[in-house]
N, C-alpha and C. Protein backbone atom coordinates (compact mmCIF):
# COMPACT_ATOMS: atom_id res chain seq x y z
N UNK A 1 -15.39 -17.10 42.44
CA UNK A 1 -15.84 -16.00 41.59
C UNK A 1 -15.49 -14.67 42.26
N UNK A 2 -15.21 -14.00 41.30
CA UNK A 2 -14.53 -12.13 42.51
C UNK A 2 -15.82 -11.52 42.09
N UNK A 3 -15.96 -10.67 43.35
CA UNK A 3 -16.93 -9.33 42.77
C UNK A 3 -17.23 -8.73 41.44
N UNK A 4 -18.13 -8.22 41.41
CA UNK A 4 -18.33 -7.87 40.27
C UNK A 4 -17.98 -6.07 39.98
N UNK A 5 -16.88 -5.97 38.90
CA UNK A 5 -16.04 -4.72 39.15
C UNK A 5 -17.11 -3.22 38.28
N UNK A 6 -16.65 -2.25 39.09
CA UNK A 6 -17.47 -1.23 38.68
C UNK A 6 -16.92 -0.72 37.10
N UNK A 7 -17.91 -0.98 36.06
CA UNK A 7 -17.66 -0.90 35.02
C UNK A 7 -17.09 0.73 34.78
N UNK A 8 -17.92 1.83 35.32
CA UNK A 8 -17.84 2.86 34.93
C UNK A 8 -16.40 3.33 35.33
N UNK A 9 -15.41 2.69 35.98
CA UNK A 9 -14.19 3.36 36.64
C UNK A 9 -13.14 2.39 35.73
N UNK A 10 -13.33 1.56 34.74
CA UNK A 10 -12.27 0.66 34.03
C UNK A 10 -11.39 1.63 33.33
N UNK A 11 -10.48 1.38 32.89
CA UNK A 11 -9.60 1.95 31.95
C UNK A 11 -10.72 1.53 30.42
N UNK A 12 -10.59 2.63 29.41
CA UNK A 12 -11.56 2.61 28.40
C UNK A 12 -10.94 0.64 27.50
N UNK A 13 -9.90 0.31 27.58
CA UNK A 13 -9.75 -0.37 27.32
C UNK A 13 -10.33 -1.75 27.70
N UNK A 14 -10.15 -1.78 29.09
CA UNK A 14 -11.30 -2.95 29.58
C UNK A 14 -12.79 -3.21 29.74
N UNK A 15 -12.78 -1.38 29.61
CA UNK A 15 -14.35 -1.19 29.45
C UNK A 15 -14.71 -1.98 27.77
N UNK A 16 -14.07 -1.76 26.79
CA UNK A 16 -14.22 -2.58 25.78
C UNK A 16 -14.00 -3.89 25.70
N UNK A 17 -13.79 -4.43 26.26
CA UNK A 17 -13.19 -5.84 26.57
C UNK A 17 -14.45 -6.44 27.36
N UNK A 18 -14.78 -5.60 28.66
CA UNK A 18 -16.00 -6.30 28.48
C UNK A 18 -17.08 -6.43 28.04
N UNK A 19 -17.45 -5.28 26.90
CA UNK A 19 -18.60 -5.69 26.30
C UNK A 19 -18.39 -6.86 25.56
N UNK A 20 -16.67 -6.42 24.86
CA UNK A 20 -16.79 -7.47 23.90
C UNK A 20 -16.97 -9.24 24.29
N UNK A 21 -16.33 -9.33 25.72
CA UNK A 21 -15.78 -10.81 26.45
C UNK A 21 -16.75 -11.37 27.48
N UNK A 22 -16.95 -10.00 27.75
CA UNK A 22 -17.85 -10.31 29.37
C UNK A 22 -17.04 -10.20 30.29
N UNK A 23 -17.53 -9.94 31.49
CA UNK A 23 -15.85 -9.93 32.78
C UNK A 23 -15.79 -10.91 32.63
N UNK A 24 -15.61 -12.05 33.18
CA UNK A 24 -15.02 -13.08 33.25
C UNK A 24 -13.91 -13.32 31.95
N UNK A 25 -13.96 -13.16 30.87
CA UNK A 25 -13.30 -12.81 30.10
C UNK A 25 -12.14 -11.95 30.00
N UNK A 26 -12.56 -10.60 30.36
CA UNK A 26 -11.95 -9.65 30.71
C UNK A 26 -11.29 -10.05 31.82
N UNK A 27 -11.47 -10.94 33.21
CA UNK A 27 -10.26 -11.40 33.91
C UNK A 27 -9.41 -11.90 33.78
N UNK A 28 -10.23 -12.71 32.56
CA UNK A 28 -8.64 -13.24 32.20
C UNK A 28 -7.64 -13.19 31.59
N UNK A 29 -7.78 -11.97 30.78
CA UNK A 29 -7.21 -10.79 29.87
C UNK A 29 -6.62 -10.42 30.46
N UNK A 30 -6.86 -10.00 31.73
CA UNK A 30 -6.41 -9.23 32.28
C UNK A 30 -4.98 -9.68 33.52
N UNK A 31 -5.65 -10.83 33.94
CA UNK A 31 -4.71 -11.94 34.88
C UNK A 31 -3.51 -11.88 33.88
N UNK A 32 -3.58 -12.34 32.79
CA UNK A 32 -2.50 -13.23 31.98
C UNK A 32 -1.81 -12.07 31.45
N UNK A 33 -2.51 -10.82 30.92
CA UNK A 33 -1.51 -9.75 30.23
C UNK A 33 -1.21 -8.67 30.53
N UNK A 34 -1.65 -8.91 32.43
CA UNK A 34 -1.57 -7.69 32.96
C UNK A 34 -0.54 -6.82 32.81
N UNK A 35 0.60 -5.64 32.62
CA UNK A 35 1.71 -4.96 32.31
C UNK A 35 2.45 -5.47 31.08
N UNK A 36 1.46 -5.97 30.00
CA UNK A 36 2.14 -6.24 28.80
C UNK A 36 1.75 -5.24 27.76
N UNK A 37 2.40 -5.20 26.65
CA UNK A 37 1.98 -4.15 25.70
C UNK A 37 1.81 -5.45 24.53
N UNK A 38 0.79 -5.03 23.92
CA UNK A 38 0.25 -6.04 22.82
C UNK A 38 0.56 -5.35 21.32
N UNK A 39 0.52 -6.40 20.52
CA UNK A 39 0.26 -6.03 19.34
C UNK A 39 -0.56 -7.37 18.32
N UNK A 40 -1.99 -6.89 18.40
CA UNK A 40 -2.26 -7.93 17.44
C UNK A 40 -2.21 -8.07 16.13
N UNK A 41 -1.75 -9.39 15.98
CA UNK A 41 -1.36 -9.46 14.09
C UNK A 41 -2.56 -9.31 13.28
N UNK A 42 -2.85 -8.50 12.02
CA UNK A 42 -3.35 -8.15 11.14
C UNK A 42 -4.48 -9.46 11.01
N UNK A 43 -3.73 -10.08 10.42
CA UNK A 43 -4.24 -11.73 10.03
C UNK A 43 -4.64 -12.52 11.34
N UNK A 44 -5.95 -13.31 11.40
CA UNK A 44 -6.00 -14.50 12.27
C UNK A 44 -5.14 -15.65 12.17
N UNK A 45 -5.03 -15.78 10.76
CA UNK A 45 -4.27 -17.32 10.76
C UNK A 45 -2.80 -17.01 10.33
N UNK A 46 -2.10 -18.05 10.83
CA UNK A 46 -0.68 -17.89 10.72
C UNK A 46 -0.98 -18.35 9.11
N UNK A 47 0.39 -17.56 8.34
CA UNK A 47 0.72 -18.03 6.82
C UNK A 47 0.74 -18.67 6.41
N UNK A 48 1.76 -19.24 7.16
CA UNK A 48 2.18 -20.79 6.48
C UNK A 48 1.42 -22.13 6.70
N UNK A 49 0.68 -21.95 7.73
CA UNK A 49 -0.86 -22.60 8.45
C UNK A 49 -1.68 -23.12 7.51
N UNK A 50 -2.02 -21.11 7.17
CA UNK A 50 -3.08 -21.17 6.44
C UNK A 50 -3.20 -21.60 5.24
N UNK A 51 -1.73 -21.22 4.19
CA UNK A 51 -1.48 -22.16 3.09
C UNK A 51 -1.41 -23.83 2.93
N UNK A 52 -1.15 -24.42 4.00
CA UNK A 52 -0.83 -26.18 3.84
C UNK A 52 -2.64 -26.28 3.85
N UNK A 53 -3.33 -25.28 4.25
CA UNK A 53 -4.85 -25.94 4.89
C UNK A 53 -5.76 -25.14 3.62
N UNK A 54 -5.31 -24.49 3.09
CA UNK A 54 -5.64 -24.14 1.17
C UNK A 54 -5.19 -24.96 0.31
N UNK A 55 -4.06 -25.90 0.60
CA UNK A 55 -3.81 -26.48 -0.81
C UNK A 55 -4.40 -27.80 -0.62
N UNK A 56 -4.94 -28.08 0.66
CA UNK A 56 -5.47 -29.31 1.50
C UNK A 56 -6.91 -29.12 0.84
N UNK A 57 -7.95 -28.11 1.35
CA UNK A 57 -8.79 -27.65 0.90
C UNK A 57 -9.32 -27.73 -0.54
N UNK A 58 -8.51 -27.12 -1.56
CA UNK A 58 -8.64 -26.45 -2.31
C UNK A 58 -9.26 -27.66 -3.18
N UNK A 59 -10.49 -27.83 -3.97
CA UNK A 59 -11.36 -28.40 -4.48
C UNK A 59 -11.11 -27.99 -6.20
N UNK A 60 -10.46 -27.40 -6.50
CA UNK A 60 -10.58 -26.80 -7.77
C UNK A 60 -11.33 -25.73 -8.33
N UNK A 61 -12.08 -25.32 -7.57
CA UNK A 61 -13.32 -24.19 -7.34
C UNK A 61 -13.67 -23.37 -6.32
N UNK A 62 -12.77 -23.49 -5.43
CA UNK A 62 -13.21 -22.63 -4.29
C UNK A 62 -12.09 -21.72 -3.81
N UNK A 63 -11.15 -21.13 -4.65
CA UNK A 63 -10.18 -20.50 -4.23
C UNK A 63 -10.79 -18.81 -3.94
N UNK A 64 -11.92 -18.33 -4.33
CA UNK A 64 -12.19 -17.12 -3.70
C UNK A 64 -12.67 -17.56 -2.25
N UNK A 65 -13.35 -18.50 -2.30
CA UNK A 65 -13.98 -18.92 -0.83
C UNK A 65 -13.19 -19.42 0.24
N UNK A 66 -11.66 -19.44 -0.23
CA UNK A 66 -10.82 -19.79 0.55
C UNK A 66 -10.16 -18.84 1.07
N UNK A 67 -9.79 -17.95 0.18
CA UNK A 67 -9.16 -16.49 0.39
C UNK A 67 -10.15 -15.84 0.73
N UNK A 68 -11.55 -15.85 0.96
CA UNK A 68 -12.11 -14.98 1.80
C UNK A 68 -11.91 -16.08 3.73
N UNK A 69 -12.20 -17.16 3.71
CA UNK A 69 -12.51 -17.99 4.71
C UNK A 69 -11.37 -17.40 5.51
N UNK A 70 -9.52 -17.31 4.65
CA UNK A 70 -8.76 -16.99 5.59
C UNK A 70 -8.11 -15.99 5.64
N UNK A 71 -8.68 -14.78 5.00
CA UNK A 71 -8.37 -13.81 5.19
C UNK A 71 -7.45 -13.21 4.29
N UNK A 72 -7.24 -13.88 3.48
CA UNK A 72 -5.90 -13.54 2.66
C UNK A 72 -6.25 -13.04 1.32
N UNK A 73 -5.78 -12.26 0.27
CA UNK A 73 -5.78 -11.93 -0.98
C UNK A 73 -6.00 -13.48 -2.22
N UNK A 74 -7.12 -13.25 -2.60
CA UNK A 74 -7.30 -14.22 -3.64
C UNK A 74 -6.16 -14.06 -4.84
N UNK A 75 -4.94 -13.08 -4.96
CA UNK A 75 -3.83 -13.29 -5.76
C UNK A 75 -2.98 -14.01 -5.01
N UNK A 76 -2.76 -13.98 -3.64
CA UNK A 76 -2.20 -14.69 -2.74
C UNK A 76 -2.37 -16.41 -2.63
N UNK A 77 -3.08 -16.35 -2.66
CA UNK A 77 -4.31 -17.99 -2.55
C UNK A 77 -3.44 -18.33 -4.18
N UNK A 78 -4.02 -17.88 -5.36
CA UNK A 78 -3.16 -18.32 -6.21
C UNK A 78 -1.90 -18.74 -6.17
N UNK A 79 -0.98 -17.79 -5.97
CA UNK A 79 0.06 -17.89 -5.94
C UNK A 79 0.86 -19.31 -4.95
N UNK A 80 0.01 -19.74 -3.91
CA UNK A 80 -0.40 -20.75 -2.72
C UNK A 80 -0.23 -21.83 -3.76
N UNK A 81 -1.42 -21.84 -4.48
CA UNK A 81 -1.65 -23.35 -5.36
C UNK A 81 -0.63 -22.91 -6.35
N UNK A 82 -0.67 -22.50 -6.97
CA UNK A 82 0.60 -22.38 -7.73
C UNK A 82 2.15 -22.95 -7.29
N UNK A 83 2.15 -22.83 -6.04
CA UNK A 83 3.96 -23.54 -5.66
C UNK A 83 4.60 -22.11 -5.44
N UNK A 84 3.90 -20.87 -5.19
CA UNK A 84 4.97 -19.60 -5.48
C UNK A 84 4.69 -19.09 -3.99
N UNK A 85 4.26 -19.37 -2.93
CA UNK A 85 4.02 -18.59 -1.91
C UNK A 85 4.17 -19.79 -0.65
């Protein structure tokens, strides 16, 4: 286990990281992406993922609850079961 780092001197970025992670978290954020520049994607789930696991899903009734579950546009989700996306 390493010391425990002085919160008040982090870059504002890790200072958010650890509320959000906790240090330990934040180490390892930090180990793995240390001198990288990020960009996180909009969406959690990959597209094409998320569509095979909607048309898998899809009950006949739950296409708002699906397009909210994965994030995506309930015209989208249509278009999914439909064969168009």
């Amino acid at each position: 286990m390493r010391e425990s780092v002085d919160q008040s001197a982090l870059q504002p970025f890790y200072q958010k990281l650890v509320t959000l992670v906790g240090e330990e978290g934040m180490w390892a954020v930090f180990d793995y992406y240390k001198g990288s520049q990020m960009t996180l994607p909009l969406h959690l789930y990959n597209r094409e993922l998320a569509a095979e696991q909607i048309r898998r899903r899809f009950n006949g009734h739950n296409q708002a609850e699906l397009a909210h579950y994965y994030g995506y546009s309930q015209r989208w989700v249509a278009r999914v079961l439909a064969g168009k996306a």
